[in-house]
C-alpha atoms as a PDB file:
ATOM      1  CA  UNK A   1     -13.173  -9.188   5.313  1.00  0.00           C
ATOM      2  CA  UNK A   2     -15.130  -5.958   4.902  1.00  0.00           C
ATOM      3  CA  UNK A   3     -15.796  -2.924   7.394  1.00  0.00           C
ATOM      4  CA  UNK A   4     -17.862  -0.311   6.815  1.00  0.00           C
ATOM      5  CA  UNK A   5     -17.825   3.081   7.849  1.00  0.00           C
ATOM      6  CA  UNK A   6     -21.872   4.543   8.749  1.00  0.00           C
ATOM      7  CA  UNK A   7     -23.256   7.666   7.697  1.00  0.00           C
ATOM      8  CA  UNK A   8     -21.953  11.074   8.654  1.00  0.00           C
ATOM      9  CA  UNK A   9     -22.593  11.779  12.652  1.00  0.00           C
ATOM     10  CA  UNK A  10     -23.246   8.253  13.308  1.00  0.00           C
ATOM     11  CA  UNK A  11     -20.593   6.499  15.785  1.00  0.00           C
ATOM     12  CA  UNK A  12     -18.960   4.035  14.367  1.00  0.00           C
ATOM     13  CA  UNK A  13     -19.242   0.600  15.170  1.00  0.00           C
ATOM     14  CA  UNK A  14     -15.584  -0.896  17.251  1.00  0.00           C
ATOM     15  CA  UNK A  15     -13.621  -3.549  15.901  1.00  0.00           C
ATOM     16  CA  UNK A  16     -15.808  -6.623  16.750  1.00  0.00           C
ATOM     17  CA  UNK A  17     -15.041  -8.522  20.047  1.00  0.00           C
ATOM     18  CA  UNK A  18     -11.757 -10.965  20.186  1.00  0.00           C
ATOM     19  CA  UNK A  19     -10.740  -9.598  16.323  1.00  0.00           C
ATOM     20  CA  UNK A  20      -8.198  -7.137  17.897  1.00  0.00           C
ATOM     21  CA  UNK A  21      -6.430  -9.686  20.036  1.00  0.00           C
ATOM     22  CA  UNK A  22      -6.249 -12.349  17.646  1.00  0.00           C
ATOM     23  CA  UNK A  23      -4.564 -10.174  14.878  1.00  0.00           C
ATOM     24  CA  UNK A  24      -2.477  -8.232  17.207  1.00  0.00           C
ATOM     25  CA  UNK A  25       1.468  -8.883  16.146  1.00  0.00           C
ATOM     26  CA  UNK A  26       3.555 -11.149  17.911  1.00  0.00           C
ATOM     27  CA  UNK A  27       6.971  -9.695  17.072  1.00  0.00           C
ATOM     28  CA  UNK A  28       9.657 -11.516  17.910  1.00  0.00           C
ATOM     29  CA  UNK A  29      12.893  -9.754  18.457  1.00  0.00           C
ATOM     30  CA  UNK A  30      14.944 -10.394  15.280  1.00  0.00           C
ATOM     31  CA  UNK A  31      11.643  -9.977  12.974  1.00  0.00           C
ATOM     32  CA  UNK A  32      11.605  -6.350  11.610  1.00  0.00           C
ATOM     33  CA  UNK A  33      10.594  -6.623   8.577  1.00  0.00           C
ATOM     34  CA  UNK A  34       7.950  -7.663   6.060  1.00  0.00           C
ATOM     35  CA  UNK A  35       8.099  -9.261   3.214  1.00  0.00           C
ATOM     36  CA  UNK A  36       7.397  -8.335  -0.427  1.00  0.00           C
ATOM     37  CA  UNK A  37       7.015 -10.289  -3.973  1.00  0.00           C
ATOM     38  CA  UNK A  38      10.854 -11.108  -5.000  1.00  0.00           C
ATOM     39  CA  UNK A  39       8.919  -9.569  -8.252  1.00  0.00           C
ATOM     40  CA  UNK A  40       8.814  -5.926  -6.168  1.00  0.00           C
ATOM     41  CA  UNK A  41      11.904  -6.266  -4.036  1.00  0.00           C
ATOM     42  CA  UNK A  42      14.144  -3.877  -5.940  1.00  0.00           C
ATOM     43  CA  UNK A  43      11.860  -0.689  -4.894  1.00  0.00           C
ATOM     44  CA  UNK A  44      12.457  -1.306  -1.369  1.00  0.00           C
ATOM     45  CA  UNK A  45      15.345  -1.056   0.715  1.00  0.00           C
ATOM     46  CA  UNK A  46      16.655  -4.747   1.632  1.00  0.00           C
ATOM     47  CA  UNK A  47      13.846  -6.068  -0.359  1.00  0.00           C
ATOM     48  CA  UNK A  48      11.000  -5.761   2.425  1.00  0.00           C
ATOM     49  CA  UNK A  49       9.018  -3.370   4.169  1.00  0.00           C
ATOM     50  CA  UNK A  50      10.669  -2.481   7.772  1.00  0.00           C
ATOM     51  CA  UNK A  51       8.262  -2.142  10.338  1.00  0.00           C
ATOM     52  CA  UNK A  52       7.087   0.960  12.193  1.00  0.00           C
ATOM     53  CA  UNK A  53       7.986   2.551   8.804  1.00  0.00           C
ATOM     54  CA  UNK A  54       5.824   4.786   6.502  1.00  0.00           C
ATOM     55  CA  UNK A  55       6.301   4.370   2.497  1.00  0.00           C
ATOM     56  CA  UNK A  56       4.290   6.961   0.223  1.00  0.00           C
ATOM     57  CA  UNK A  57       3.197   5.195  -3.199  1.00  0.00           C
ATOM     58  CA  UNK A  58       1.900   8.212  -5.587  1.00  0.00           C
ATOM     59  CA  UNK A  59       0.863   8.723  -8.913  1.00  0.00           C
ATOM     60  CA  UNK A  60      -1.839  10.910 -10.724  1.00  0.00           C
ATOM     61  CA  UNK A  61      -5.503   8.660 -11.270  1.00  0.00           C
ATOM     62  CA  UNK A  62      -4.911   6.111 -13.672  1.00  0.00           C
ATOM     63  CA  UNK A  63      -1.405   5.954 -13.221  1.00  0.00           C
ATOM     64  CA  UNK A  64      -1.060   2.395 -11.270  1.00  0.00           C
ATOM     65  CA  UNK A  65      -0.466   3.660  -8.158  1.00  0.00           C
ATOM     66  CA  UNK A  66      -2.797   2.519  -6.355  1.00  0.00           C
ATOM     67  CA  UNK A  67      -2.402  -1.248  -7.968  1.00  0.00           C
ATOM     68  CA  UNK A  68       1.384  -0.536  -7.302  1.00  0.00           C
ATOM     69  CA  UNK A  69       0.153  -0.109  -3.210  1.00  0.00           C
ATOM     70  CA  UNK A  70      -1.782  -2.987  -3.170  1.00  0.00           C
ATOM     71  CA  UNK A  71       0.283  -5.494  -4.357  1.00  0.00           C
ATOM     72  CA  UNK A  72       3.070  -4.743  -1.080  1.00  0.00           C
ATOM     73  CA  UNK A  73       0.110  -6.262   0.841  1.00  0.00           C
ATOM     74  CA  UNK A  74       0.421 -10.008  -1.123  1.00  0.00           C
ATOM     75  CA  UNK A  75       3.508 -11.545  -0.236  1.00  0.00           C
ATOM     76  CA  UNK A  76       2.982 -10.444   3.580  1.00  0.00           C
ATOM     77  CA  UNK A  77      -0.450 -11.344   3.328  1.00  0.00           C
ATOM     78  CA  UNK A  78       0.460 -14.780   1.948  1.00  0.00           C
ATOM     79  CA  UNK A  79       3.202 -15.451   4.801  1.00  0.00           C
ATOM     80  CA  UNK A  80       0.570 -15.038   7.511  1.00  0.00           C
ATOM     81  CA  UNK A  81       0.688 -11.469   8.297  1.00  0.00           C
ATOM     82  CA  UNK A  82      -2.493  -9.690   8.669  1.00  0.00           C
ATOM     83  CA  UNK A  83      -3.048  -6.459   6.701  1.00  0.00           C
ATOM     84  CA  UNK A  84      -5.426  -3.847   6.082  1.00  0.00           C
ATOM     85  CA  UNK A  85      -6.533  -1.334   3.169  1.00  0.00           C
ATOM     86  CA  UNK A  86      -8.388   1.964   4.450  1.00  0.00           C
ATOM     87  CA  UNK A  87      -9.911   4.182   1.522  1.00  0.00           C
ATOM     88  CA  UNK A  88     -10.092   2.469  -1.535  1.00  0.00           C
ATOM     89  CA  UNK A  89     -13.454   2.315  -2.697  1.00  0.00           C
ATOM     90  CA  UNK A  90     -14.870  -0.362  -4.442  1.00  0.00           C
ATOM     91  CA  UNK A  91     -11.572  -2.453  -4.051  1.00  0.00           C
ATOM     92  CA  UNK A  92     -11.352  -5.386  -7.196  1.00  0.00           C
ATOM     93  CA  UNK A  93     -11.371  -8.104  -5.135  1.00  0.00           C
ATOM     94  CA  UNK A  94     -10.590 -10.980  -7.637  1.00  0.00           C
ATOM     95  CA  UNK A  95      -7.928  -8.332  -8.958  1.00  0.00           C
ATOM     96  CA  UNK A  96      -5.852  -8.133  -5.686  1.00  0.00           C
ATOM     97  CA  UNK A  97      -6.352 -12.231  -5.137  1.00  0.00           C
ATOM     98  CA  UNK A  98      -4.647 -12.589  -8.699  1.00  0.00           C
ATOM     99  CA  UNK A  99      -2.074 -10.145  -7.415  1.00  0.00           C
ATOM    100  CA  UNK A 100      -1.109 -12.661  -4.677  1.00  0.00           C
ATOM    101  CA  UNK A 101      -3.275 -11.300  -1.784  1.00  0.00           C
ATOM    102  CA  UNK A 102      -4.574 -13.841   0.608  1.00  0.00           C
ATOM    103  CA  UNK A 103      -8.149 -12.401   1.323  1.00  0.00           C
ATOM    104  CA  UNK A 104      -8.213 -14.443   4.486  1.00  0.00           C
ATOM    105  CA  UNK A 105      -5.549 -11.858   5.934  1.00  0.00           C
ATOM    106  CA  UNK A 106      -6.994  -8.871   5.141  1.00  0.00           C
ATOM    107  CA  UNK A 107      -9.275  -6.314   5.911  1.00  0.00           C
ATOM    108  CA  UNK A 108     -11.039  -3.791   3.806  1.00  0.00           C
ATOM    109  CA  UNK A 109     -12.429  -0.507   4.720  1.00  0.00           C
ATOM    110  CA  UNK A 110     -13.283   0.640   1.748  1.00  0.00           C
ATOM    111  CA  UNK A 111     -15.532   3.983   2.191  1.00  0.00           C
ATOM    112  CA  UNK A 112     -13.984   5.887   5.965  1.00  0.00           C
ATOM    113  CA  UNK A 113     -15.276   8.512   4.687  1.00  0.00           C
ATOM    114  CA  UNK A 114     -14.309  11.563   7.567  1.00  0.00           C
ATOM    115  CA  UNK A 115     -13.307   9.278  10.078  1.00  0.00           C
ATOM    116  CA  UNK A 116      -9.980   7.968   7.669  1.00  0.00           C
ATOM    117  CA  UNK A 117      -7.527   8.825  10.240  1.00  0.00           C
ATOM    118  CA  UNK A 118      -9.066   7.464  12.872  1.00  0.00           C
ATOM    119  CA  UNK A 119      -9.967   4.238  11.302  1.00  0.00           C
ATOM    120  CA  UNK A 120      -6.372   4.050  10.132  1.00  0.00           C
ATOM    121  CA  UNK A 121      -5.036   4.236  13.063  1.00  0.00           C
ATOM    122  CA  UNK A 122      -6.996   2.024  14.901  1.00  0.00           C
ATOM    123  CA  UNK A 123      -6.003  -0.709  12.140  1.00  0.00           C
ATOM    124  CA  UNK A 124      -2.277  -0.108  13.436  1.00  0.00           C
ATOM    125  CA  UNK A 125      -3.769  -0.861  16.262  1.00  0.00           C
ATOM    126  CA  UNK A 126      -4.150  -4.479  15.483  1.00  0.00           C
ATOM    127  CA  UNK A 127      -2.418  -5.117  11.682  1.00  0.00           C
ATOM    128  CA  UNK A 128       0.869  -5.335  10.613  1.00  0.00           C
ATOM    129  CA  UNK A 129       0.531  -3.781   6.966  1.00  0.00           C
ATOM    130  CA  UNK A 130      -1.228  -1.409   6.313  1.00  0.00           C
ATOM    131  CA  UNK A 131      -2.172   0.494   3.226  1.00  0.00           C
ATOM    132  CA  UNK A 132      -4.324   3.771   3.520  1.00  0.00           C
ATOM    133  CA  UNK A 133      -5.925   5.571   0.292  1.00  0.00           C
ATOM    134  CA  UNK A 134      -6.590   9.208   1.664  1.00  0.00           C
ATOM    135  CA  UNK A 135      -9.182  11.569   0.514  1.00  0.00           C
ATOM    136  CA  UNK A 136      -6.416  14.647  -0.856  1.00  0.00           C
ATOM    137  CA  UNK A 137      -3.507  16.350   1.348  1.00  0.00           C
ATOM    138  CA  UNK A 138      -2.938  14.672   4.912  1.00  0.00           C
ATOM    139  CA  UNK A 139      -3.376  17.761   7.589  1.00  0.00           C
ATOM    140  CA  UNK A 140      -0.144  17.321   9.597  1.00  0.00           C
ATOM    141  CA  UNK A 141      -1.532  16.703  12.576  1.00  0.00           C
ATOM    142  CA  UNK A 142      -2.814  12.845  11.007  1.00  0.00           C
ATOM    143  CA  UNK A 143       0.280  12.366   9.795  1.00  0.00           C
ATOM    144  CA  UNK A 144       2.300  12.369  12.670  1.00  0.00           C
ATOM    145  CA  UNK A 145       0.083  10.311  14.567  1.00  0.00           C
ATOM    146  CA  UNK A 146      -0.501   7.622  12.299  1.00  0.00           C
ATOM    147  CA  UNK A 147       3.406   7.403  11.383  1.00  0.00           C
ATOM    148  CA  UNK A 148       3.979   7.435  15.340  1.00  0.00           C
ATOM    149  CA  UNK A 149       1.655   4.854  15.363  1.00  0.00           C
ATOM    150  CA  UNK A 150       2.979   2.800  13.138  1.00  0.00           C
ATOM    151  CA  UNK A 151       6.172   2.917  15.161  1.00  0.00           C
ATOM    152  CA  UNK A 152       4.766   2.345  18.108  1.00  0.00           C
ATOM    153  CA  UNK A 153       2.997  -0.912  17.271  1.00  0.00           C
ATOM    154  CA  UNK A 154       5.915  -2.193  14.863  1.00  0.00           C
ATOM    155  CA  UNK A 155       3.589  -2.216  11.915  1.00  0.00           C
ATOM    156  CA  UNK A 156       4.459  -0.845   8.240  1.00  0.00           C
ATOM    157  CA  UNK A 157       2.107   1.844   7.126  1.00  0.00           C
ATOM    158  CA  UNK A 158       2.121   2.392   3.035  1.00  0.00           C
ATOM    159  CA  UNK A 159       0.074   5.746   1.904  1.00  0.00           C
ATOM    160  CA  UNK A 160      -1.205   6.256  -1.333  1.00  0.00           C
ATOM    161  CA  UNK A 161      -1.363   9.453  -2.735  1.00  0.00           C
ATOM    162  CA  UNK A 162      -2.242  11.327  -6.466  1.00  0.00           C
ATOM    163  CA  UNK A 163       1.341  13.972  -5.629  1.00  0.00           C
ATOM    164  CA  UNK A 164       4.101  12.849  -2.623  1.00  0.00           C
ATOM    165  CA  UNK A 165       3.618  16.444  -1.410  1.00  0.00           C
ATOM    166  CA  UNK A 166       0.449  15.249   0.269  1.00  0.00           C
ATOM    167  CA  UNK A 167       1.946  13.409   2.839  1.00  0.00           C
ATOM    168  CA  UNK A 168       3.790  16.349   5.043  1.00  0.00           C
ATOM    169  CA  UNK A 169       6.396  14.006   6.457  1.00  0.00           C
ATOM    170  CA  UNK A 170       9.450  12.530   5.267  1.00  0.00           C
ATOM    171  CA  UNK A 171       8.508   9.109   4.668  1.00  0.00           C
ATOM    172  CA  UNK A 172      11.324   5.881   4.432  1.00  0.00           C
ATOM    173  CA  UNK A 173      10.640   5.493   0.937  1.00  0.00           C
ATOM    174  CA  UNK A 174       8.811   7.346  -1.535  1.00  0.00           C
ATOM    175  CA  UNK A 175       8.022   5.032  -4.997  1.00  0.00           C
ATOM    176  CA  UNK A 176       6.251   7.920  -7.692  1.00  0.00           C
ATOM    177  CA  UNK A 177       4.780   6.683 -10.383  1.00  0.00           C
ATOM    178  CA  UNK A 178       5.547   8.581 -14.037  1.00  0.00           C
ATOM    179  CA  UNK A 179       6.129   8.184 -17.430  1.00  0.00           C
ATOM    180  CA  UNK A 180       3.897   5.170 -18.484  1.00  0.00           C
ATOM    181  CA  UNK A 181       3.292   3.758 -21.926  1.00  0.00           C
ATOM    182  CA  UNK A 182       1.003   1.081 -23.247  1.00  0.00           C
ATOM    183  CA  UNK A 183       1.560  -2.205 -24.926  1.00  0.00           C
ATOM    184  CA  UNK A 184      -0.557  -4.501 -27.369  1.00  0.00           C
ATOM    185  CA  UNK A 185      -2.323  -1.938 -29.810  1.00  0.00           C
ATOM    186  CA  UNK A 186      -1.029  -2.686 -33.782  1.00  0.00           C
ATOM    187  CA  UNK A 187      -1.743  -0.749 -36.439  1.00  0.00           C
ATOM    188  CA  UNK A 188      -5.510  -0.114 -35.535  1.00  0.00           C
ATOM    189  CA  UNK A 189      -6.145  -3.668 -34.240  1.00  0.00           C
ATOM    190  CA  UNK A 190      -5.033  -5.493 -30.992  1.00  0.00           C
ATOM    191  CA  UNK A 191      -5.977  -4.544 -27.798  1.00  0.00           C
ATOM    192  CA  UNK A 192      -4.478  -2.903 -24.443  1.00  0.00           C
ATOM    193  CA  UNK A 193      -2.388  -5.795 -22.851  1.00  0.00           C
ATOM    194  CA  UNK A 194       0.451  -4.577 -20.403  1.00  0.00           C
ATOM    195  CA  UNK A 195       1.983  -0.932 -19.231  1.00  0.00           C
ATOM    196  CA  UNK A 196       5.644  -0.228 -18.598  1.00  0.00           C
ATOM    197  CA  UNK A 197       6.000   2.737 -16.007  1.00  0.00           C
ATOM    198  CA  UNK A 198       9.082   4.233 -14.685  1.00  0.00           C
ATOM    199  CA  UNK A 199       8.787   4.268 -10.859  1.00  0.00           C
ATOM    200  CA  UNK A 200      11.303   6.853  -9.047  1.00  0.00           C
ATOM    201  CA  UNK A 201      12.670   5.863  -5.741  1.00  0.00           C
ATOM    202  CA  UNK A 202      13.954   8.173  -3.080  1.00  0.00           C
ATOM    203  CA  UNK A 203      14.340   7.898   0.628  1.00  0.00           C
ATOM    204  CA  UNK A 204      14.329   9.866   4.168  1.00  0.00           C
ATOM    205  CA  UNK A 205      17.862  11.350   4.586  1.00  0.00           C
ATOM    206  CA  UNK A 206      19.947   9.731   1.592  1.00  0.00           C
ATOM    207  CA  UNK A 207      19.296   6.374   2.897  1.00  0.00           C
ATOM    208  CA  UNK A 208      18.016   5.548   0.127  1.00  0.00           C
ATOM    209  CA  UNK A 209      19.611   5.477  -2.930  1.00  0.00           C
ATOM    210  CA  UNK A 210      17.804   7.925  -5.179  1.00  0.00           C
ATOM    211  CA  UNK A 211      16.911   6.021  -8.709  1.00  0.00           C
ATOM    212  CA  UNK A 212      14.307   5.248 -11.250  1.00  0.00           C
ATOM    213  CA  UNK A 213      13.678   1.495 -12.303  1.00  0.00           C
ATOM    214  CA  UNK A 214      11.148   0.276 -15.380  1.00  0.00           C
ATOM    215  CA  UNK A 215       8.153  -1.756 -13.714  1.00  0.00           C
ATOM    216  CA  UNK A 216       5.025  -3.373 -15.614  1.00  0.00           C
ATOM    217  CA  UNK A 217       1.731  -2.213 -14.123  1.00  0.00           C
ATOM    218  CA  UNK A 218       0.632  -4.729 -15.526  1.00  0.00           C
ATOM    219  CA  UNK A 219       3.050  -7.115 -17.194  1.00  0.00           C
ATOM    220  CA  UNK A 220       1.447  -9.232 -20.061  1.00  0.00           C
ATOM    221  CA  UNK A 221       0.596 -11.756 -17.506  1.00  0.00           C
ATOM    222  CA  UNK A 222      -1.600  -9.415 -15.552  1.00  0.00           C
ATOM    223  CA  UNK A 223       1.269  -9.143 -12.755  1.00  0.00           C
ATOM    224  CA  UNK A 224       2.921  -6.199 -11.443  1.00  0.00           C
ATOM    225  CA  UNK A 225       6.771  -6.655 -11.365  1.00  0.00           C
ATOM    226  CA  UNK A 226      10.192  -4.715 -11.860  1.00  0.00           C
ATOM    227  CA  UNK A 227      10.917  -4.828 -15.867  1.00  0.00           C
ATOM    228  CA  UNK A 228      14.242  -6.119 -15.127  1.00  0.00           C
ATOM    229  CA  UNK A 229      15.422  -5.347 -19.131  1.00  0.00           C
ATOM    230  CA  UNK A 230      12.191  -7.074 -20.241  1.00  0.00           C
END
């Protein structure tokens, strides 16, 4: 499902009629967390997303971050929780399926253009995931509402960013992309086939144990998934 955001100084149009009540959460009591691919679980603390957290996924263009972002939508996606990605234009579609995504339960807004914050937030409104691509540095002001809004409606916000310094707020996790290097290319011949990256983890507080673990983005299989040794 696609929403659009319409030119500069036009309103924009509100979630259509009976959408936001039929996505709203139902939480029940013991449920706070989501879940992600057993393939991603070591990056995260207990091997899910908790809810009415923020995580911050960064990494320079190119790096994989943003594929990295993505793919913590697919397992929740595919277990019947609604999500949402707000700013990344031009999303690969068949891409984020292969990934795991179920396109049934999710919502793209792919161009917010100014209006990002707001249309972010009024996703936590109604979704339980979701990931937001801003435009550069997040004013403080945007930050703190959308992370208390996240709270407030027991959904998991993940924010993608090119350097973790553009999210102002300590976030639960932080996952930074670095030191990548390609696989498949011989001696002149072969072609680009898989990418292992060194992801560093760190968390609000110490709560986190502070590491770096060896991920493919993508594995030979087109999958993105903790090396493991591999």
């Amino acid at each position: 499902m696609f929403a659009f955001q319409t030119s500069a100084g036009e309103p924009r149009p509100a979630v259509p009629e009976g959408l936001r009540s039929r996505i709203a959460p139902v939480l029940m009591a013991s449920e706070r967390v989501l879940p992600v691919s057993t393939d991603l679980a070591e990056l995260l603390p207990g091997g899910s997303l908790r809810r009415g957290t923020t995580t911050v996924v960064s990494g320079p263009p190119g790096s994989g971050a943003v594929s990295l972002g993505v793919s913590l939508l697919a397992e929740a996606s595919s277990s019947g929780h609604w999500c949402a990605a707000v700013g990344i234009a031009d999303p690969g579609v068949l891409a984020m399926a292969e990934m795991g995504l179920d396109l049934r339960r999710a919502v793209f807004v792919p161009r917010p253009r100014a209006g990002w914050a707001d249309v972010a937030a009024e996703m936590l409104d109604g979704m339980e995931l979701v990931v937001l691509r801003p435009p550069g540095r997040v004013p403080h002001g945007a930050a703190r509402v959308l992370a208390a809004r996240a709270r407030e409606r027991r959904a998991a916000l993940v924010v993608i960013v090119e350097d973790p310094r553009r999210w102002p707020l300590p976030a639960e996790v932080t996952l930074e992309v670095g030191a990548s290097s390609w696989q498949g290319i011989g001696m002149g011949d072969g072609r680009l086939s898989a990418r292992r990256c060194e992801v560093s983890i760190r968390g609000r507080h110490g709560k986190v144990r502070e590491r770096t673990v060896p991920i493919w983005l993508p594995s030979p299989a087109g999958t993105v998934r903790v090396a493991n040794g591999a």
